[in-house]
PDB file of N, CA and C in Angstrom:
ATOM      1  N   UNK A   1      17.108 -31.396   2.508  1.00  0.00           N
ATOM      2  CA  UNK A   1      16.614 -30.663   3.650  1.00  0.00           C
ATOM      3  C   UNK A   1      15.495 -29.731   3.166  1.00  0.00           C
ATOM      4  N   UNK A   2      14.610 -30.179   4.046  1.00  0.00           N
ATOM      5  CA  UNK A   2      13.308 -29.741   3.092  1.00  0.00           C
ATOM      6  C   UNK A   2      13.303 -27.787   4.162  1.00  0.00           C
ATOM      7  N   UNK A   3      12.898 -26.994   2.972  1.00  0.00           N
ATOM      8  CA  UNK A   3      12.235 -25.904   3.433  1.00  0.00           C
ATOM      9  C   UNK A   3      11.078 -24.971   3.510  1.00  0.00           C
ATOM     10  N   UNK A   4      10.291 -24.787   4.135  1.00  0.00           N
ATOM     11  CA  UNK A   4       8.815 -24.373   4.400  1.00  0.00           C
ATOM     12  C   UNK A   4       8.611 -23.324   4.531  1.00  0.00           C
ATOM     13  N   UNK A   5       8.336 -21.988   3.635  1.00  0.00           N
ATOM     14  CA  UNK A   5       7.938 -20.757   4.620  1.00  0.00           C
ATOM     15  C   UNK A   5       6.272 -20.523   4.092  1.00  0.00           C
ATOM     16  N   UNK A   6       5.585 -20.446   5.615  1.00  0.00           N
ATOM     17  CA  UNK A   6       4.123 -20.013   5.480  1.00  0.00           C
ATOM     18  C   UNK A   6       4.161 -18.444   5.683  1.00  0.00           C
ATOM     19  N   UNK A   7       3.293 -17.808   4.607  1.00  0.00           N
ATOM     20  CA  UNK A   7       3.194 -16.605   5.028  1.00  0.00           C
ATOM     21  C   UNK A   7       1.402 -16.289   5.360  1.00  0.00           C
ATOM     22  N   UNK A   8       1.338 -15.256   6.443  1.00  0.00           N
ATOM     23  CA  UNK A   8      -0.039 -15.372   6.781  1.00  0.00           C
ATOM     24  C   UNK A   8       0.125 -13.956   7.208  1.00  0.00           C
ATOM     25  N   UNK A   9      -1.547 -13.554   7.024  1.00  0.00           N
ATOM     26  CA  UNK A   9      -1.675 -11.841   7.544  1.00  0.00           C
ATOM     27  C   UNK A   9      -0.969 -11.894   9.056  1.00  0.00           C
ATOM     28  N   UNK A  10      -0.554 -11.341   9.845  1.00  0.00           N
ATOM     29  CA  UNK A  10      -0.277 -11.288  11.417  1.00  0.00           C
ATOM     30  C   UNK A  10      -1.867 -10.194  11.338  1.00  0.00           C
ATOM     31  N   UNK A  11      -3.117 -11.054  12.135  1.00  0.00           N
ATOM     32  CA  UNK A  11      -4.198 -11.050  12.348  1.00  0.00           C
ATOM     33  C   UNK A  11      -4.545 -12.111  13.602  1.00  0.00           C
ATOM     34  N   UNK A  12      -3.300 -11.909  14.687  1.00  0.00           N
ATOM     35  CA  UNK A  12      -3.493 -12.739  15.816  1.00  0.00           C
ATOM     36  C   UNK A  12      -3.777 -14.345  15.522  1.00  0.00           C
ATOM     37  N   UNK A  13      -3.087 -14.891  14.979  1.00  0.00           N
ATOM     38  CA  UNK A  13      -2.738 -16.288  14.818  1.00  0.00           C
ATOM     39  C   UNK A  13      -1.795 -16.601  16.490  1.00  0.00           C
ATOM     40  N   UNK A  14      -2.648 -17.508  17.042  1.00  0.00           N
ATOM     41  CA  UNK A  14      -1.618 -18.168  18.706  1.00  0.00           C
ATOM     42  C   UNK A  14      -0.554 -18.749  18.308  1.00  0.00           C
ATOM     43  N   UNK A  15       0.114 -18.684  19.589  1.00  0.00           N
ATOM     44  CA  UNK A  15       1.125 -19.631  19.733  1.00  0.00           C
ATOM     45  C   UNK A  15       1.104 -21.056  19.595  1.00  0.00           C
ATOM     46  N   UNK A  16      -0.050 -21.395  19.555  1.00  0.00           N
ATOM     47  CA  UNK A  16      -0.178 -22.710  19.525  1.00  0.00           C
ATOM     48  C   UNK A  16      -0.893 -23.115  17.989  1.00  0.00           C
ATOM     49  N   UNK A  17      -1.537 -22.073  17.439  1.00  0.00           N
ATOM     50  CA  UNK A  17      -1.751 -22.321  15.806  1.00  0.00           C
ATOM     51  C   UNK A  17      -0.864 -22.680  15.030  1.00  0.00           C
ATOM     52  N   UNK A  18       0.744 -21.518  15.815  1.00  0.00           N
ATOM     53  CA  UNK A  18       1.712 -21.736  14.637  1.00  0.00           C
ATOM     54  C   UNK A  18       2.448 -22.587  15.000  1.00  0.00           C
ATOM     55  N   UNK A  19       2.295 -23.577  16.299  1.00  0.00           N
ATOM     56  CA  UNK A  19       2.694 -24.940  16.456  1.00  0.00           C
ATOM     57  C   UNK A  19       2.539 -25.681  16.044  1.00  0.00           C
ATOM     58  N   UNK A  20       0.795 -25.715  15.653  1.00  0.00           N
ATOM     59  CA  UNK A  20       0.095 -26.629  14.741  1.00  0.00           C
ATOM     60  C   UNK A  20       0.540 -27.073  13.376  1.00  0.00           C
ATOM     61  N   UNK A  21       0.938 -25.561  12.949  1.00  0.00           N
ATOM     62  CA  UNK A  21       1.444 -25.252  11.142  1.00  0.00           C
ATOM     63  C   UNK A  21       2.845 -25.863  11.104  1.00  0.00           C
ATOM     64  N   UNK A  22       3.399 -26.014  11.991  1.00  0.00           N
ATOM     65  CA  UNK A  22       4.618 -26.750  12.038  1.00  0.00           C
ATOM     66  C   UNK A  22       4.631 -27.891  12.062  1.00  0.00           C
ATOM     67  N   UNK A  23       3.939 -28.164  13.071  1.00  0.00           N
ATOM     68  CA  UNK A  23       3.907 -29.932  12.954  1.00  0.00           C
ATOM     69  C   UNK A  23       3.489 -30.495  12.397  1.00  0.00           C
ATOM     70  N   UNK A  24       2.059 -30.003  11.637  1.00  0.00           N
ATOM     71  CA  UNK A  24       1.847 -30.205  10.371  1.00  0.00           C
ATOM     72  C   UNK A  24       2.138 -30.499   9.162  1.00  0.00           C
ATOM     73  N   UNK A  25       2.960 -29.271   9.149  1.00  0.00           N
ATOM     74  CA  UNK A  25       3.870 -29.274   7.712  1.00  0.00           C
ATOM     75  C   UNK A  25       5.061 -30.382   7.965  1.00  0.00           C
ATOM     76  N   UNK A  26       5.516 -30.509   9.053  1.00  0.00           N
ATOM     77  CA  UNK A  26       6.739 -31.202   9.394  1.00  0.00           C
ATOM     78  C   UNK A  26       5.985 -32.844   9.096  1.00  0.00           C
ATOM     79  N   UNK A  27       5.272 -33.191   9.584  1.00  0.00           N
ATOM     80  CA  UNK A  27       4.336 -34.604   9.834  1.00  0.00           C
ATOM     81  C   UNK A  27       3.854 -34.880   8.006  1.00  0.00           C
ATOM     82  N   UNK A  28       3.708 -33.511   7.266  1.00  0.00           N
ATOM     83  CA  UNK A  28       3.297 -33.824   5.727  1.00  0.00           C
ATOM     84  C   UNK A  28       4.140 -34.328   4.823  1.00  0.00           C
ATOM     85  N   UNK A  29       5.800 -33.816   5.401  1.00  0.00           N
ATOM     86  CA  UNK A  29       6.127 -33.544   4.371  1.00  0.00           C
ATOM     87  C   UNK A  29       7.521 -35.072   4.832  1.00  0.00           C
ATOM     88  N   UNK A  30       7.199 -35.745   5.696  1.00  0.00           N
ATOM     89  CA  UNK A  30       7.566 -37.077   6.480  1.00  0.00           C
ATOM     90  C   UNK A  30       6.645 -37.921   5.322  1.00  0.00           C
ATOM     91  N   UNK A  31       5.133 -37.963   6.103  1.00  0.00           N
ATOM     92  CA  UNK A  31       3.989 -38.966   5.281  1.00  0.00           C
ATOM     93  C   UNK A  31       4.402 -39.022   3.588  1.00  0.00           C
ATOM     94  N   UNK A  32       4.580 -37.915   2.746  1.00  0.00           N
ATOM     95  CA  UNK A  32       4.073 -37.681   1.680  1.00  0.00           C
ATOM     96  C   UNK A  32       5.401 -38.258   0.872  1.00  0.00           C
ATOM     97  N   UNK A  33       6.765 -37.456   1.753  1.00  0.00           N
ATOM     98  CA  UNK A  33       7.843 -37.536   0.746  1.00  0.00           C
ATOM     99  C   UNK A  33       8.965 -38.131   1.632  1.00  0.00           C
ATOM    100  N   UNK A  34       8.821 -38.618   2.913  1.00  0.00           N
ATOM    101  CA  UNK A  34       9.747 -39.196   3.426  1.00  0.00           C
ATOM    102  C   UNK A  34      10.634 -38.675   3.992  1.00  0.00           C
ATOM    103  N   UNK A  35      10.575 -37.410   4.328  1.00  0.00           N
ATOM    104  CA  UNK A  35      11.437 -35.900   4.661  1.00  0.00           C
ATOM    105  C   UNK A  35      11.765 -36.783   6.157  1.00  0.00           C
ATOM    106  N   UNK A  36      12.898 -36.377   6.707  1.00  0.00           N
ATOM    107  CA  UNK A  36      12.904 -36.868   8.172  1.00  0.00           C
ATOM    108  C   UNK A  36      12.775 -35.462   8.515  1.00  0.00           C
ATOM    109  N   UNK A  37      11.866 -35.718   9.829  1.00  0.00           N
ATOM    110  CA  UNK A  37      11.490 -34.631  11.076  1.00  0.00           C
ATOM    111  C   UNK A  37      12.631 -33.709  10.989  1.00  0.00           C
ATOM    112  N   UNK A  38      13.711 -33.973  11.097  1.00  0.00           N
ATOM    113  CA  UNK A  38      15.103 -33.422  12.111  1.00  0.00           C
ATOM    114  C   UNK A  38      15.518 -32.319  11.178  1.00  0.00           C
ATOM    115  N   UNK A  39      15.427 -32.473   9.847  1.00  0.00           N
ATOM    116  CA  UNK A  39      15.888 -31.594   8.781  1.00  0.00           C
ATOM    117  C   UNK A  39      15.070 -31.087   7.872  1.00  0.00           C
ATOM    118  N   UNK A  40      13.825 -30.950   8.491  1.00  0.00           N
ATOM    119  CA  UNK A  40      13.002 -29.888   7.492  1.00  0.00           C
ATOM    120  C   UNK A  40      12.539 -28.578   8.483  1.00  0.00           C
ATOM    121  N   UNK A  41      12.908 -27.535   7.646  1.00  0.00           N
ATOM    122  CA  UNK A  41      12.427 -26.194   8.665  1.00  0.00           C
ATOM    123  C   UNK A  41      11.253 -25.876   8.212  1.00  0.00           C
ATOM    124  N   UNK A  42      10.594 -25.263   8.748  1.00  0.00           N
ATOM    125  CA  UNK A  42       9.186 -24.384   8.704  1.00  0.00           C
ATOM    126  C   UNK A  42       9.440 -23.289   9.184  1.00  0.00           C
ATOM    127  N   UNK A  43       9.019 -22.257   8.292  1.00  0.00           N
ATOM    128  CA  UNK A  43       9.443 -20.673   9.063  1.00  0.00           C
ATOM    129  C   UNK A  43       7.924 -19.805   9.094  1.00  0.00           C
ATOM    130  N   UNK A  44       7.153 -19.222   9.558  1.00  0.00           N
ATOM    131  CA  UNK A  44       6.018 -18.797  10.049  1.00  0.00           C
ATOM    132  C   UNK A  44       6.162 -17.125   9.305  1.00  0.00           C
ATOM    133  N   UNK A  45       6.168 -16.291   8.088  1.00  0.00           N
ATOM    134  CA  UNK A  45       6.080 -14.883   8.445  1.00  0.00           C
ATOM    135  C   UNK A  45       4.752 -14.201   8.310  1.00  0.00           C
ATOM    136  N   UNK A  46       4.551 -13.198   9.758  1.00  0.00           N
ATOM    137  CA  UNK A  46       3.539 -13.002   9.862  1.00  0.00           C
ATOM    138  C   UNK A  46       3.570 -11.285   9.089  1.00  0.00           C
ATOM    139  N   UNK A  47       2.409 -11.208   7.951  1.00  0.00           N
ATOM    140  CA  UNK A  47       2.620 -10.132   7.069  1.00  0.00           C
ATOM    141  C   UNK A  47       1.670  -8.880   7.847  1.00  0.00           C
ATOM    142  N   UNK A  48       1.895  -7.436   8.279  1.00  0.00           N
ATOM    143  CA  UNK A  48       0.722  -6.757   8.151  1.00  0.00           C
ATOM    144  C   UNK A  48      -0.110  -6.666   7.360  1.00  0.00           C
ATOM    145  N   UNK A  49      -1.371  -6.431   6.947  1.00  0.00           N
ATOM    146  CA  UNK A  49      -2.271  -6.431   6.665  1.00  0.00           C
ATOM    147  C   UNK A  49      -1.928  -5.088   5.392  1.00  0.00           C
ATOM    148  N   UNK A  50      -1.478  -4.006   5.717  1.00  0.00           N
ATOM    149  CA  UNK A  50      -1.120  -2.992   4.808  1.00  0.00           C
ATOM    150  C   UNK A  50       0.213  -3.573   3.598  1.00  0.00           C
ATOM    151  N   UNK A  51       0.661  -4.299   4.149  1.00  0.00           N
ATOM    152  CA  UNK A  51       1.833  -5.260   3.221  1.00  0.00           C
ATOM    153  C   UNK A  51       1.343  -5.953   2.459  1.00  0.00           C
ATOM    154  N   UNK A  52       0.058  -6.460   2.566  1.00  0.00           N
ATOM    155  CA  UNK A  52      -0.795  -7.538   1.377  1.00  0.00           C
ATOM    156  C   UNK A  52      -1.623  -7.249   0.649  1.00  0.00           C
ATOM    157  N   UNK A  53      -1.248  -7.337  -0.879  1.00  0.00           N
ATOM    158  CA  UNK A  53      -2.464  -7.450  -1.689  1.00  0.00           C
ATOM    159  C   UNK A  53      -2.849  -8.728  -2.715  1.00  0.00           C
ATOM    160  N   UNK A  54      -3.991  -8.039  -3.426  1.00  0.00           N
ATOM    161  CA  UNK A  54      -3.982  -9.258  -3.836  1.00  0.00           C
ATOM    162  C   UNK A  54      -5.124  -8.478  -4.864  1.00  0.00           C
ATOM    163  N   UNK A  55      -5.052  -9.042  -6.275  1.00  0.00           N
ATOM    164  CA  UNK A  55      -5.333  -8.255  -7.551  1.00  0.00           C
ATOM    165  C   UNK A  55      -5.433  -6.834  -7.954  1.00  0.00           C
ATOM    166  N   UNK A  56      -4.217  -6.564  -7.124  1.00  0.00           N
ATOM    167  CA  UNK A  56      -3.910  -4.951  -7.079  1.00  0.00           C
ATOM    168  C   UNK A  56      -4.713  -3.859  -6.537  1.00  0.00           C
ATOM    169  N   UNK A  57      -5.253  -4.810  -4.791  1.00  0.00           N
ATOM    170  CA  UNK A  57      -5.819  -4.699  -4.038  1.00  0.00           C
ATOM    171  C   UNK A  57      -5.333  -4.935  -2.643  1.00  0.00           C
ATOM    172  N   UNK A  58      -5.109  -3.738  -1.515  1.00  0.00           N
ATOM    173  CA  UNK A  58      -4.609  -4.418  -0.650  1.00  0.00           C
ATOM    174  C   UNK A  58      -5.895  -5.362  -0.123  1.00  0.00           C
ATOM    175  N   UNK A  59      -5.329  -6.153   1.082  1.00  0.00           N
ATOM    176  CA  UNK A  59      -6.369  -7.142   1.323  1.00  0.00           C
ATOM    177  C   UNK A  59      -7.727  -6.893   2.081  1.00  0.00           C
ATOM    178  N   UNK A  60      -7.453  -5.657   2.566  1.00  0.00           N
ATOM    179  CA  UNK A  60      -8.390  -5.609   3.366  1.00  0.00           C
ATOM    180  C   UNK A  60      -9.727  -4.948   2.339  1.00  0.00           C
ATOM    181  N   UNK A  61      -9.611  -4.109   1.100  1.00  0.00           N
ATOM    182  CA  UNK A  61     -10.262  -3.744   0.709  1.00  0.00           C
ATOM    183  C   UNK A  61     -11.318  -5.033  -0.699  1.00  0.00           C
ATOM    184  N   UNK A  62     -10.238  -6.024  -0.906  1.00  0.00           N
ATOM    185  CA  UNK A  62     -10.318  -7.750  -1.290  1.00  0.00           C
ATOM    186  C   UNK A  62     -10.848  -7.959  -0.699  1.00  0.00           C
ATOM    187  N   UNK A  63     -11.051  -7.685   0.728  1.00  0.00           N
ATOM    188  CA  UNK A  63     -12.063  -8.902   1.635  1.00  0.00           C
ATOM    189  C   UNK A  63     -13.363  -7.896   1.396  1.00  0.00           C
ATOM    190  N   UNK A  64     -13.363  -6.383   1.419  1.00  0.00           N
ATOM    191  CA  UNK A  64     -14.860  -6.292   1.335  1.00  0.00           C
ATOM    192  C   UNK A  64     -15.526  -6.124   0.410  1.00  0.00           C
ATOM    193  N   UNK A  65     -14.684  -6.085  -0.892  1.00  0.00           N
ATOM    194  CA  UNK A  65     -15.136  -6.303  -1.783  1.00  0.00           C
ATOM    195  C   UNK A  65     -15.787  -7.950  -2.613  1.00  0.00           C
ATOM    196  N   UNK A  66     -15.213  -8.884  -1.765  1.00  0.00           N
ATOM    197  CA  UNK A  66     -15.398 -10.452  -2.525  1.00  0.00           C
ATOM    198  C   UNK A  66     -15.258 -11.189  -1.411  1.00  0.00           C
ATOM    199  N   UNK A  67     -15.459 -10.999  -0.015  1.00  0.00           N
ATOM    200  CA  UNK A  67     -15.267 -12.251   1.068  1.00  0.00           C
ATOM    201  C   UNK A  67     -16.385 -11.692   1.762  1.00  0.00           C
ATOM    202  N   UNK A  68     -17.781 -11.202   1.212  1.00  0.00           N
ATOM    203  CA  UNK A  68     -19.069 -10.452   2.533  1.00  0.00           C
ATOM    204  C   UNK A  68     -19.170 -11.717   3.016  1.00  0.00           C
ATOM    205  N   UNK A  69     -19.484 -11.462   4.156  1.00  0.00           N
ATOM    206  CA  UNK A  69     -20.321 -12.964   5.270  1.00  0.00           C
ATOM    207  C   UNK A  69     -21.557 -12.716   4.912  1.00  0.00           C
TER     208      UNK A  69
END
């Protein structure tokens, strides 16, 4: 029984994105490894933005330091 957790900033991701990420993952992990639909979970947690860092950086100060448009 396969298990999935995506974690993503909660930065307004729809209802229907994290439908997508499901069926997705559910449809990948069928194609790739033969998982049946019925018994693989996908769990969605959506992180604040003050909860994430990333090289001992929260993220938001990561993005303006190394993600400029």
């Amino acid at each position: 029984m396969p298990y999935v957790n995506i974690r993503i900033t909660r930065e307004g991701a729809t209802k229907e994105q994290k439908e997508q990420l499901i069926k997705g993952t559910t449809q990948l992990l069928q194609d790739v490894l033969g998982k049946h639909p019925m018994t693989t979970v996908v769990v969605i947690d959506e992180v604040d933005v003050d909860n994430w860092g990333i090289g001992g950086e929260s993220i938001m100060l990561f993005r303006q330091k190394y993600l400029k448009d």
